[in-house]
C-alpha atoms as a PDB file:
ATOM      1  CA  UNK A   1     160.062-154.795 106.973  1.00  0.00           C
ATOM      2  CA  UNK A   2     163.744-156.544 106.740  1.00  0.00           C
ATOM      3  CA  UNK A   3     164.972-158.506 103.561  1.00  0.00           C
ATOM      4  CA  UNK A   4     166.725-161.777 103.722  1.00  0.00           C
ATOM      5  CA  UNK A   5     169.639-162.466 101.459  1.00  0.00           C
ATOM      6  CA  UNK A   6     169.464-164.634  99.166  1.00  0.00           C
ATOM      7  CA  UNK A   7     171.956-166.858  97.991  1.00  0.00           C
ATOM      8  CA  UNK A   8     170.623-169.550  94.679  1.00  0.00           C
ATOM      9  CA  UNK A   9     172.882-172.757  94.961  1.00  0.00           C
ATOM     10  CA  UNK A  10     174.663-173.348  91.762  1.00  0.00           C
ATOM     11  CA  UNK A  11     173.154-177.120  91.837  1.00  0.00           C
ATOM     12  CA  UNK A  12     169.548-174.941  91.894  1.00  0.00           C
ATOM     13  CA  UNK A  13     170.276-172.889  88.942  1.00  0.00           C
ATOM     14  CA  UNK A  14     171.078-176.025  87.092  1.00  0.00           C
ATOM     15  CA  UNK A  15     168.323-177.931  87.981  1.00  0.00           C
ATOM     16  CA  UNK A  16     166.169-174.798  86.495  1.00  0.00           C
ATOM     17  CA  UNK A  17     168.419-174.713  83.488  1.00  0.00           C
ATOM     18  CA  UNK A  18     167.616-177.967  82.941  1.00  0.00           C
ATOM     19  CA  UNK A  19     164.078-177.943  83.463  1.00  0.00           C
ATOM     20  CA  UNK A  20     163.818-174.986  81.160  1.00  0.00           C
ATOM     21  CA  UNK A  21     166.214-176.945  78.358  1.00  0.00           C
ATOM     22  CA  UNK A  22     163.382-179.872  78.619  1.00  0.00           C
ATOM     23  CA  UNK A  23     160.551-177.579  77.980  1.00  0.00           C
ATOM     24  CA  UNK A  24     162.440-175.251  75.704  1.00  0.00           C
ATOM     25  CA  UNK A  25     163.082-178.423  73.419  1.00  0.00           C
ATOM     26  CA  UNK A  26     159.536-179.849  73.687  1.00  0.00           C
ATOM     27  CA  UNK A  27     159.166-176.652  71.264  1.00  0.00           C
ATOM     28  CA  UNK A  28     157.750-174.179  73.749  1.00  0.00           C
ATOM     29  CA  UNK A  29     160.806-171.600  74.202  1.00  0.00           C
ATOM     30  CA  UNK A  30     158.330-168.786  75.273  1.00  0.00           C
ATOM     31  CA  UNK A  31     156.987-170.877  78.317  1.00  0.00           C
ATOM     32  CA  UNK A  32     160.578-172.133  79.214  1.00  0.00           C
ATOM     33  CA  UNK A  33     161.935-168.295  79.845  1.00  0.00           C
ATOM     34  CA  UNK A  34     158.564-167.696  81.405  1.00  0.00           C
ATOM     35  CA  UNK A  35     158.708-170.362  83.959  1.00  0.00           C
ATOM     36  CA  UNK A  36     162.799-169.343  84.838  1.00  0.00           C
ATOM     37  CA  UNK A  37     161.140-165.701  85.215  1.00  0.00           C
ATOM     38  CA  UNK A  38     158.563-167.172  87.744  1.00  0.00           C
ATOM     39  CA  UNK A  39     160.846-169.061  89.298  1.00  0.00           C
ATOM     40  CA  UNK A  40     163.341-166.221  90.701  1.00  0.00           C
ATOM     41  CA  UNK A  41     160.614-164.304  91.392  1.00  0.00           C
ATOM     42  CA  UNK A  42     159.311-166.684  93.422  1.00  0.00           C
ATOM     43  CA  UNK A  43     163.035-166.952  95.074  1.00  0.00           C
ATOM     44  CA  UNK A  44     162.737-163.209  95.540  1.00  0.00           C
ATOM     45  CA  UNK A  45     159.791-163.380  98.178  1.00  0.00           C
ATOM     46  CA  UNK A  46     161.204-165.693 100.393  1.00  0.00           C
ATOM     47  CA  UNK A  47     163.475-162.517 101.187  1.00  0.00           C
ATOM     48  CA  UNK A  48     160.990-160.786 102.955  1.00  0.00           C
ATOM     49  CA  UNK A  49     161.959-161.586 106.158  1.00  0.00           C
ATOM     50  CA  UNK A  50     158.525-161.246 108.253  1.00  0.00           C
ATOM     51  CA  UNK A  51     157.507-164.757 108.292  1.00  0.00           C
ATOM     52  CA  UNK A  52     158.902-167.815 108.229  1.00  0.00           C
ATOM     53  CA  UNK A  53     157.891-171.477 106.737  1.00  0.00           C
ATOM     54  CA  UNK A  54     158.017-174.461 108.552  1.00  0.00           C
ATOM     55  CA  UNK A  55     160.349-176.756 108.957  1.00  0.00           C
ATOM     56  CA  UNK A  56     161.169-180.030 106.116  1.00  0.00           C
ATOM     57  CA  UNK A  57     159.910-182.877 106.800  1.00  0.00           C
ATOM     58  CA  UNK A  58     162.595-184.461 105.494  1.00  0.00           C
ATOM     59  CA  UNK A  59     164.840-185.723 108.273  1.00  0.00           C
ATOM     60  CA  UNK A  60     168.178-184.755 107.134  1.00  0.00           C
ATOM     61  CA  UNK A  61     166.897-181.389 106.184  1.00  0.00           C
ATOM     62  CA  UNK A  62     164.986-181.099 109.086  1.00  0.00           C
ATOM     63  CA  UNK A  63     168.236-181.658 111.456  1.00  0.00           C
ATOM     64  CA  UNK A  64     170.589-179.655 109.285  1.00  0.00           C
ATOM     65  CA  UNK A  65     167.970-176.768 110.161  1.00  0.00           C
ATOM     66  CA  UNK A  66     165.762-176.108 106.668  1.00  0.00           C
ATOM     67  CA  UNK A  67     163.316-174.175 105.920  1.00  0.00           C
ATOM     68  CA  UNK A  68     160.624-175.653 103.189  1.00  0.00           C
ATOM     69  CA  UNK A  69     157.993-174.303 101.199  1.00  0.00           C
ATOM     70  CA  UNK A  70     156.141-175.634  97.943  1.00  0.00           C
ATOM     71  CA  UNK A  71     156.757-173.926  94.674  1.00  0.00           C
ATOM     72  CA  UNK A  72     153.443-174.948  92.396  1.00  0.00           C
ATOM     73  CA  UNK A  73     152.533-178.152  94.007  1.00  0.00           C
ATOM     74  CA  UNK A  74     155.369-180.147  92.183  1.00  0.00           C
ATOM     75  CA  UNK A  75     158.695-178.127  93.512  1.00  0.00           C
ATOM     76  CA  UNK A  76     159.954-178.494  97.352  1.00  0.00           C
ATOM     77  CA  UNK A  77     162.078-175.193  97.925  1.00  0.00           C
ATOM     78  CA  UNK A  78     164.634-175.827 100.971  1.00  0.00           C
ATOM     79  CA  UNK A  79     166.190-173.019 102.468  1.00  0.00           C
ATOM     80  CA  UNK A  80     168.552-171.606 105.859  1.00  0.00           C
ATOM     81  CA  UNK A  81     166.948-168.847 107.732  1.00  0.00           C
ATOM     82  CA  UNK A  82     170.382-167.627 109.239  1.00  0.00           C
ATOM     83  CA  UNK A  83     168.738-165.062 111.852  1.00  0.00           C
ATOM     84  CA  UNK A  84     166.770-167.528 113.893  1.00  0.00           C
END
């Protein structure tokens, strides 16, 4: 079983930083660091490399090549699968 590497945009760690701030200031600071936590994790598994997700939907995605998969029914994760 191979591993991907993964590479988090900067504009993706933002957008979770900011998503965290929102919650964090709603006054729920343990739920803010636990939904960063679940996040990366969640950007850990796409590393196995033994399957792959389908392609976005999206056109411009979808002719620049990404990969898509939904992260808790609310999230769209796009990604490159460089060995295909």
């Amino acid at each position: 079983m191979g591993k991907r590497k993964i590479n988090i945009l900067e504009q993706a760690a933002i957008a979770i930083a900011e998503i965290s701030f929102f919650v964090e200031s709603k006054g729920m600071p343990v739920t803010a660091k636990k939904f960063v936590d679940e996040v990366f994790e969640f950007f850990e598994t796409l590393s196995v490399d033994t399957f792959s997700h389908k392609r976005c939907e999206y056109k411009r995605w979808k002719d620049l090549g990404y990969r898509c998969v939904h992260y808790k029914k609310k999230y769209i994760v796009a990604y490159l699968d460089l060995k295909k």
